[in-house]
PDB file of N, CA and C in Angstrom:
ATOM      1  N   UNK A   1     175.834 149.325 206.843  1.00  0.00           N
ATOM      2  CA  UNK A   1     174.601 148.568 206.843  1.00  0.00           C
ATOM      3  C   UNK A   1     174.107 148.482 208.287  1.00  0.00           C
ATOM      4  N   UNK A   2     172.926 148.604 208.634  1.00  0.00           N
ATOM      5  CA  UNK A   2     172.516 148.156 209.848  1.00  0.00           C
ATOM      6  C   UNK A   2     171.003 147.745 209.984  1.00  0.00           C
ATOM      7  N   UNK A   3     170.802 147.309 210.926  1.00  0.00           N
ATOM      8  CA  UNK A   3     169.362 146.225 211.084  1.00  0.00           C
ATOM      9  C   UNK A   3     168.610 146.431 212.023  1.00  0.00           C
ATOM     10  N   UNK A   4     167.384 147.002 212.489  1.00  0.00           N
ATOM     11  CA  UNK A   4     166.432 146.708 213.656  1.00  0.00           C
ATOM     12  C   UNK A   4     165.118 146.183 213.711  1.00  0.00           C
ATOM     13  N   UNK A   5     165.569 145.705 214.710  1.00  0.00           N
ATOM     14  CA  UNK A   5     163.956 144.942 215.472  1.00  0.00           C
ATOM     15  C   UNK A   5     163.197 145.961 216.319  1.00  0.00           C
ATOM     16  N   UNK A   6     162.158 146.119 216.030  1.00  0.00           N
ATOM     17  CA  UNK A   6     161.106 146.574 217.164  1.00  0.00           C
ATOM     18  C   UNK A   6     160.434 145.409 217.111  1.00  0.00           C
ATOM     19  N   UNK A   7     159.791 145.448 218.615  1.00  0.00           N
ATOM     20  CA  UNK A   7     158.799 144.319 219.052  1.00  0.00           C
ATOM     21  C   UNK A   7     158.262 145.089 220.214  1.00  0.00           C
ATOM     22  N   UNK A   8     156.534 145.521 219.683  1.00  0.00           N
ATOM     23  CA  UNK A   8     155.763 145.626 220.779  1.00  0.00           C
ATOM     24  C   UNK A   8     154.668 144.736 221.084  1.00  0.00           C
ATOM     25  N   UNK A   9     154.958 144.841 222.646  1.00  0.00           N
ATOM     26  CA  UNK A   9     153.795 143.687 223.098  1.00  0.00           C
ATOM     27  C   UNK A   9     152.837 143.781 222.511  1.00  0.00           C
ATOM     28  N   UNK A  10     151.403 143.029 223.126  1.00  0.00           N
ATOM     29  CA  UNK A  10     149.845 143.366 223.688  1.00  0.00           C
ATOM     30  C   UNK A  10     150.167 144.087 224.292  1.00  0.00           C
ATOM     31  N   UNK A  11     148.815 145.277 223.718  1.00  0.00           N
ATOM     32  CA  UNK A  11     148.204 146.121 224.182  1.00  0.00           C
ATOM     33  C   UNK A  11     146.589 146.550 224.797  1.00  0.00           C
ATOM     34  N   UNK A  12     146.432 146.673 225.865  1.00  0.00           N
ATOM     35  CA  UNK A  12     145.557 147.140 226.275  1.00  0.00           C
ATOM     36  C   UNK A  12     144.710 148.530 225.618  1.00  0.00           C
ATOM     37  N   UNK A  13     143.485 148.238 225.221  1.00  0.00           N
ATOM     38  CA  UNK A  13     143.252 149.754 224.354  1.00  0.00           C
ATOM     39  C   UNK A  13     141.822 150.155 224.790  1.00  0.00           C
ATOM     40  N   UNK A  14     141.300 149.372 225.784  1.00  0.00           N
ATOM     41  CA  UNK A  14     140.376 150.483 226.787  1.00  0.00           C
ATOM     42  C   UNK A  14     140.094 150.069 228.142  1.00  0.00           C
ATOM     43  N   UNK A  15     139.643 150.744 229.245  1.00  0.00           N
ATOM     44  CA  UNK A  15     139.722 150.996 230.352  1.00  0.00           C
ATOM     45  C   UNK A  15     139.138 149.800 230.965  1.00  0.00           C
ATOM     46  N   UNK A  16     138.285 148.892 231.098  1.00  0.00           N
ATOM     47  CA  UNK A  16     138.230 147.150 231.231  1.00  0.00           C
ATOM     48  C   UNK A  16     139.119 146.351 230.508  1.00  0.00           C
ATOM     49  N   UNK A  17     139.844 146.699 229.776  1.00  0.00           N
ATOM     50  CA  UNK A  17     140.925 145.452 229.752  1.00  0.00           C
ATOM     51  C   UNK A  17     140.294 144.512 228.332  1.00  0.00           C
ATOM     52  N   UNK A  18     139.097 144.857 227.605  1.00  0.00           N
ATOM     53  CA  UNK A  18     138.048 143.818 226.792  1.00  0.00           C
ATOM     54  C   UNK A  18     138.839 143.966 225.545  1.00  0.00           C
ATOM     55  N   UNK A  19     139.557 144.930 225.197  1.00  0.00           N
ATOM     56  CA  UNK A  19     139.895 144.810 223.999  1.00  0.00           C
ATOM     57  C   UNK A  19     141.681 145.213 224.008  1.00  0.00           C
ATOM     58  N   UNK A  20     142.230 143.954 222.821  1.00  0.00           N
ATOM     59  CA  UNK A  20     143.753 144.177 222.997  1.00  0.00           C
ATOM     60  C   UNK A  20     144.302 144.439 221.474  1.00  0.00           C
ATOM     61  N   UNK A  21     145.163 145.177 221.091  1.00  0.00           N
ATOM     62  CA  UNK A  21     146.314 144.935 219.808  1.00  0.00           C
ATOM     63  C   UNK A  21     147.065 143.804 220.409  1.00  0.00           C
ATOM     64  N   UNK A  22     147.000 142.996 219.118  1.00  0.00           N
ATOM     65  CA  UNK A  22     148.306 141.945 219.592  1.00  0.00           C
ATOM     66  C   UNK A  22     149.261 142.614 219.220  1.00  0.00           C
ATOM     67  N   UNK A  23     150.635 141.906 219.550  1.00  0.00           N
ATOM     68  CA  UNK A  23     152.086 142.338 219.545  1.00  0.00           C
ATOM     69  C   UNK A  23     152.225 142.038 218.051  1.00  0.00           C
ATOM     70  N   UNK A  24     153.228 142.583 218.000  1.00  0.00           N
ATOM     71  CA  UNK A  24     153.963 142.511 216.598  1.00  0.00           C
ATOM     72  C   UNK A  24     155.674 142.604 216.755  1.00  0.00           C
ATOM     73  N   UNK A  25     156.465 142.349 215.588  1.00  0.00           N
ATOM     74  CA  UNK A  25     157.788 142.451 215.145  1.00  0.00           C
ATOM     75  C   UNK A  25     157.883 142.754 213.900  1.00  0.00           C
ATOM     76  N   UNK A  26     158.579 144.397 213.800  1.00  0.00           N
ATOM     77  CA  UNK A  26     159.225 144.945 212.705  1.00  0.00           C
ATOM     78  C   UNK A  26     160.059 145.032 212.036  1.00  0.00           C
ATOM     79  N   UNK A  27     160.417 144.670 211.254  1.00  0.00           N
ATOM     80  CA  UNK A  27     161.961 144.976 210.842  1.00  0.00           C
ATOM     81  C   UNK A  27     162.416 145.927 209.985  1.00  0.00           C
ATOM     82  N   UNK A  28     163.199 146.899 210.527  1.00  0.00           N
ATOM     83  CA  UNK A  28     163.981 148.231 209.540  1.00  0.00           C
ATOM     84  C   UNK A  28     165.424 147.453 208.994  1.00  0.00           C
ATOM     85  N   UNK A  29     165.843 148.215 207.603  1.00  0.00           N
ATOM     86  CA  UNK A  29     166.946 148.305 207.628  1.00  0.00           C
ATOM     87  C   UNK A  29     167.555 149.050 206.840  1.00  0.00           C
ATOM     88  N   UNK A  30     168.578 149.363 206.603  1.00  0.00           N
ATOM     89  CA  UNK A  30     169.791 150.440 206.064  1.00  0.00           C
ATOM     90  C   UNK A  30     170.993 149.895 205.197  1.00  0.00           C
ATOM     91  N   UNK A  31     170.922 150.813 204.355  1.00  0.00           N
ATOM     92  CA  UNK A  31     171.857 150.467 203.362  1.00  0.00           C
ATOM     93  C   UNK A  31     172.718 151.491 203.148  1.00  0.00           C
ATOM     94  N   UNK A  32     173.984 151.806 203.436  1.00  0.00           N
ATOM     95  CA  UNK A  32     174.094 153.248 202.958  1.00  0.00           C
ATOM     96  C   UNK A  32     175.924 153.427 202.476  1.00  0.00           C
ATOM     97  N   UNK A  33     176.294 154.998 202.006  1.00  0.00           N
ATOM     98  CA  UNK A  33     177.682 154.578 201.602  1.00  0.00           C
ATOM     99  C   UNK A  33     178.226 156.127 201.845  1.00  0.00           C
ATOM    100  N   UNK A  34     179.078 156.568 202.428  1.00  0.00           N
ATOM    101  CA  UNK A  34     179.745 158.208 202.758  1.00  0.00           C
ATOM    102  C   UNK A  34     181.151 157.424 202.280  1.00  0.00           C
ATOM    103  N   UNK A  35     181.295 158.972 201.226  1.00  0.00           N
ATOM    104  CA  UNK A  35     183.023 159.150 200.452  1.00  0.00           C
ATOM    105  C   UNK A  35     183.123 160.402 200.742  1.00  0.00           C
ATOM    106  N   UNK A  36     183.594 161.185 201.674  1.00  0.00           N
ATOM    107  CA  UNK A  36     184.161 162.194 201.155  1.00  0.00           C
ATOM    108  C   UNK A  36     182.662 163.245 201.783  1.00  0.00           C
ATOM    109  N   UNK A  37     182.322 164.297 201.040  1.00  0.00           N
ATOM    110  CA  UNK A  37     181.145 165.136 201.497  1.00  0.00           C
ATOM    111  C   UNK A  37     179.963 164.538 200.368  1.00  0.00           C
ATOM    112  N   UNK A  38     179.749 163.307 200.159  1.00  0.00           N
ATOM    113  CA  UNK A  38     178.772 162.450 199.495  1.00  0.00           C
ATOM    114  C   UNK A  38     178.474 161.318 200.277  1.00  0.00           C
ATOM    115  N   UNK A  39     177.064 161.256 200.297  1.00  0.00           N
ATOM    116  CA  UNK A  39     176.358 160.027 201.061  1.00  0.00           C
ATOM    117  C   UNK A  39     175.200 159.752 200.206  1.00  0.00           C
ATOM    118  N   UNK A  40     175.165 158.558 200.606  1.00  0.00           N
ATOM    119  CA  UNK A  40     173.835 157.511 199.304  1.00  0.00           C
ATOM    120  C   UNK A  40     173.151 157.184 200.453  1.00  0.00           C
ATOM    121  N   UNK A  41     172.098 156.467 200.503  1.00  0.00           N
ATOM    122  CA  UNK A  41     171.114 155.858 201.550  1.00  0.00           C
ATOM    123  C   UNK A  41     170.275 155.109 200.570  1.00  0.00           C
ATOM    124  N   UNK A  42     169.525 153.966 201.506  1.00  0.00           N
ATOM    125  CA  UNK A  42     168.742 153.209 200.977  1.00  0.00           C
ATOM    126  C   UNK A  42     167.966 152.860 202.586  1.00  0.00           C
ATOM    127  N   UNK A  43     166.547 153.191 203.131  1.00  0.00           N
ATOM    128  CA  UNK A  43     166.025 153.055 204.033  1.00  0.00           C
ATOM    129  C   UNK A  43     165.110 152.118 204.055  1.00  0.00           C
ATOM    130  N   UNK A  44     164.821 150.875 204.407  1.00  0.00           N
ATOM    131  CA  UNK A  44     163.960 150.303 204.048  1.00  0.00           C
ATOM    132  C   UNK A  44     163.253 149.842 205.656  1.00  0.00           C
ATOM    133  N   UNK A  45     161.748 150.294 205.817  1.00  0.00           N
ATOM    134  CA  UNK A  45     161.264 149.655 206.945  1.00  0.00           C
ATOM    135  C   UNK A  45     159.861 149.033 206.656  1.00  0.00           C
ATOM    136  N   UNK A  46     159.711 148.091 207.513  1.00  0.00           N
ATOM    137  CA  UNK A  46     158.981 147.120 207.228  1.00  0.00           C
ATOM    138  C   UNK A  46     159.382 145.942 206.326  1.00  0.00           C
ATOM    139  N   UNK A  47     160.648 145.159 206.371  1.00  0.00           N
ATOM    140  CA  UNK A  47     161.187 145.040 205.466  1.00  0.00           C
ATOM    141  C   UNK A  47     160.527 143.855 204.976  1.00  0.00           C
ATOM    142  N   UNK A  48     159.696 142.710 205.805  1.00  0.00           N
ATOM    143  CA  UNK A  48     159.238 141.353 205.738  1.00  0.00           C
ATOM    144  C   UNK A  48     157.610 141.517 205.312  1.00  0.00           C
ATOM    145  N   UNK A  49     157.628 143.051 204.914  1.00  0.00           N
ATOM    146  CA  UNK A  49     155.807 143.560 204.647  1.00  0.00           C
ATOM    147  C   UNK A  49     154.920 142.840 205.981  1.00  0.00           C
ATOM    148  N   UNK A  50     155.012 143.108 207.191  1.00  0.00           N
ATOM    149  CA  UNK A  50     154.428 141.948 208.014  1.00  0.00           C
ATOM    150  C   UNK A  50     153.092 143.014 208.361  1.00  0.00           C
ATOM    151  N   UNK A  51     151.849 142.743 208.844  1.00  0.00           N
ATOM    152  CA  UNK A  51     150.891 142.727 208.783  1.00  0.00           C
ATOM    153  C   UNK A  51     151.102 143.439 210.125  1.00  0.00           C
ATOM    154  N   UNK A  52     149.985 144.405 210.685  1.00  0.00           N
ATOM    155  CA  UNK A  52     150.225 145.153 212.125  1.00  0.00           C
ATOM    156  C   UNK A  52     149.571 145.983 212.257  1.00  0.00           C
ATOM    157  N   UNK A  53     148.984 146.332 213.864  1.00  0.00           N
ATOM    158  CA  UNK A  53     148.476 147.167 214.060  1.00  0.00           C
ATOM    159  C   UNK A  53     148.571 148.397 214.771  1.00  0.00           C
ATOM    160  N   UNK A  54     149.369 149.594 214.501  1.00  0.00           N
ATOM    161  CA  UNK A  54     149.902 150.643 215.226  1.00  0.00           C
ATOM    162  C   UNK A  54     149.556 151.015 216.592  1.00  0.00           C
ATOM    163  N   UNK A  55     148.184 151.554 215.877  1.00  0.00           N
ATOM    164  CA  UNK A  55     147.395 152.146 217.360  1.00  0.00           C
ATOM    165  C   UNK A  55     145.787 151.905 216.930  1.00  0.00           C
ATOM    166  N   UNK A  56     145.120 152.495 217.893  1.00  0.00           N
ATOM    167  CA  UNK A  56     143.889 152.348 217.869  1.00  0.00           C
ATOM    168  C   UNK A  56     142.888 153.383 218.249  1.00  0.00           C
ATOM    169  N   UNK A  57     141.658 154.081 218.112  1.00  0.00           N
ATOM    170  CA  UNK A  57     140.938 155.044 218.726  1.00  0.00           C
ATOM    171  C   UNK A  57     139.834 154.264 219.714  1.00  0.00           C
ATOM    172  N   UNK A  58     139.449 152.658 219.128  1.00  0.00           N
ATOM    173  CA  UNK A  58     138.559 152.315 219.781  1.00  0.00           C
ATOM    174  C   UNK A  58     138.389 150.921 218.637  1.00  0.00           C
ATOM    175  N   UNK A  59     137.485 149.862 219.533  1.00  0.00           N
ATOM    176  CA  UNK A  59     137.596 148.876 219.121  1.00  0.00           C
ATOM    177  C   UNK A  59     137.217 149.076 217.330  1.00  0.00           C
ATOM    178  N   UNK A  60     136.351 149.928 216.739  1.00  0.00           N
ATOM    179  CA  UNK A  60     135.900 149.867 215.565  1.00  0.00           C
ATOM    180  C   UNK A  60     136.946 150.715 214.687  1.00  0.00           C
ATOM    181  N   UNK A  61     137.643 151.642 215.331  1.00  0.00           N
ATOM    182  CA  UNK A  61     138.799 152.247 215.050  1.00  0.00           C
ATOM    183  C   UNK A  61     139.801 151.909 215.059  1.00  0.00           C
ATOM    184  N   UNK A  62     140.750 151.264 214.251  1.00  0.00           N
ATOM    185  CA  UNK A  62     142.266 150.352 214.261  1.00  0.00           C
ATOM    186  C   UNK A  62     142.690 150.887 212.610  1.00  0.00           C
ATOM    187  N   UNK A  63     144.297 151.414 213.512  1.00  0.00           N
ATOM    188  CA  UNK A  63     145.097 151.578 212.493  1.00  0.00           C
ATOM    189  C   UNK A  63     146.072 150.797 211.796  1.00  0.00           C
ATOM    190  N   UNK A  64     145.961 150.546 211.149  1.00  0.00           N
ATOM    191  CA  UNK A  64     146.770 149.672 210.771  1.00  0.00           C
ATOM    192  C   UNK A  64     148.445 150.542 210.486  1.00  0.00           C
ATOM    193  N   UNK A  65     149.848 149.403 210.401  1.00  0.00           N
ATOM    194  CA  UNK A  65     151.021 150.129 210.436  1.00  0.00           C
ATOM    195  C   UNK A  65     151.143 150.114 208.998  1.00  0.00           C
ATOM    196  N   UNK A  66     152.275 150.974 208.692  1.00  0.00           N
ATOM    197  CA  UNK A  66     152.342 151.189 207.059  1.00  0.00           C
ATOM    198  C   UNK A  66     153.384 149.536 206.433  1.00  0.00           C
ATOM    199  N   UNK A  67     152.815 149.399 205.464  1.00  0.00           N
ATOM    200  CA  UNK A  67     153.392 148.386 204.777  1.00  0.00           C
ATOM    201  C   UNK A  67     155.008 148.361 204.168  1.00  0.00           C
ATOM    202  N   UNK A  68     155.845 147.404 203.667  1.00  0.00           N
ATOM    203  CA  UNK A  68     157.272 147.865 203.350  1.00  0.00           C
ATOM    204  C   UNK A  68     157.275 148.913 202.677  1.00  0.00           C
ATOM    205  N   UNK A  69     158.015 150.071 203.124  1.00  0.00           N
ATOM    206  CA  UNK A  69     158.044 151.488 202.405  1.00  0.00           C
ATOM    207  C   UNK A  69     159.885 151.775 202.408  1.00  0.00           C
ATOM    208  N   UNK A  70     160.461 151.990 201.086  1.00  0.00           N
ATOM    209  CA  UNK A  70     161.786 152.225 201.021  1.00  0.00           C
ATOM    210  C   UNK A  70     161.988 153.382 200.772  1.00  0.00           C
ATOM    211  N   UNK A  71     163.013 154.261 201.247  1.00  0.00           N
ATOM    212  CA  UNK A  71     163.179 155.792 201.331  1.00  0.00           C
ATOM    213  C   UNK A  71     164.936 155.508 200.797  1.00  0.00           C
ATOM    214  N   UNK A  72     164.912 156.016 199.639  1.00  0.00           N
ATOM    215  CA  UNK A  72     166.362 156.352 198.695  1.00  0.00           C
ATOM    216  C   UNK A  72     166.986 157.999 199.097  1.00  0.00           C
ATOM    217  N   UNK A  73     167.937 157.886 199.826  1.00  0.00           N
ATOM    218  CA  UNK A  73     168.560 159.623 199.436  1.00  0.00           C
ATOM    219  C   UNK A  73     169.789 159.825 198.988  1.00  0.00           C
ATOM    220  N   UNK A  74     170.246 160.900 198.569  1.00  0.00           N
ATOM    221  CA  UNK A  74     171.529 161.550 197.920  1.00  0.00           C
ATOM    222  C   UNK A  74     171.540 162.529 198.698  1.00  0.00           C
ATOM    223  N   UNK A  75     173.141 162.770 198.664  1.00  0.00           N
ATOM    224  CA  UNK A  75     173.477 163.873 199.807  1.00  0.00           C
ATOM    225  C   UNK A  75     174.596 164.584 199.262  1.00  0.00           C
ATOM    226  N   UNK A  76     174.939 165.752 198.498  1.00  0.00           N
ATOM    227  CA  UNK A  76     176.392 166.287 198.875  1.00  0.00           C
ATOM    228  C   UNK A  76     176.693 167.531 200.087  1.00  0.00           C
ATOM    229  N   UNK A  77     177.741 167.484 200.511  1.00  0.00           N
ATOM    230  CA  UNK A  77     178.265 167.942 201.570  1.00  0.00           C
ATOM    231  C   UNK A  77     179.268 169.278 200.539  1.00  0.00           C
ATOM    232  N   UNK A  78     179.202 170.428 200.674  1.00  0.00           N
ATOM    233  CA  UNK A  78     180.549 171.466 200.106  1.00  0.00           C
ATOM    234  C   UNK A  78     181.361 171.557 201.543  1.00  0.00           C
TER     235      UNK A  78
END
């Protein structure tokens, strides 16, 4: 199992300083299980669905970050 935080500040997103992304905090996390040449996964990021804004092209342009998205895999190993 394991857990991360990202946390990015304010951001500056043009050349006077007039317009900012606020900061945010993400949370990933992992679920997973290896026996042998078999592995399971369970990926989950964004885990608190928190609201955010990635990047930007310009003040009318804002991307928003992707919402809780979980990624399941299976693995065998010969």
């Amino acid at each position: 199992m394991s857990l991360g935080l990202f946390y990015i500040g304010d951001r500056q997103r043009n050349l006077n300083n007039s317009f900012v992304l606020p900061s945010y905090l993400r949370t990933d996390a992992a679920i997973f299980y290896n026996q042998g040449g078999f592995r399971a996964a369970v990926n989950i990021r964004n885990l608190f669905d928190a609201d955010y804004f990635e990047t930007s092209q310009s003040q009318t342009r804002v991307f928003p970050g992707d919402p809780l998205t979980v990624v399941e895999s299976i693995s065998w190993e010969l």
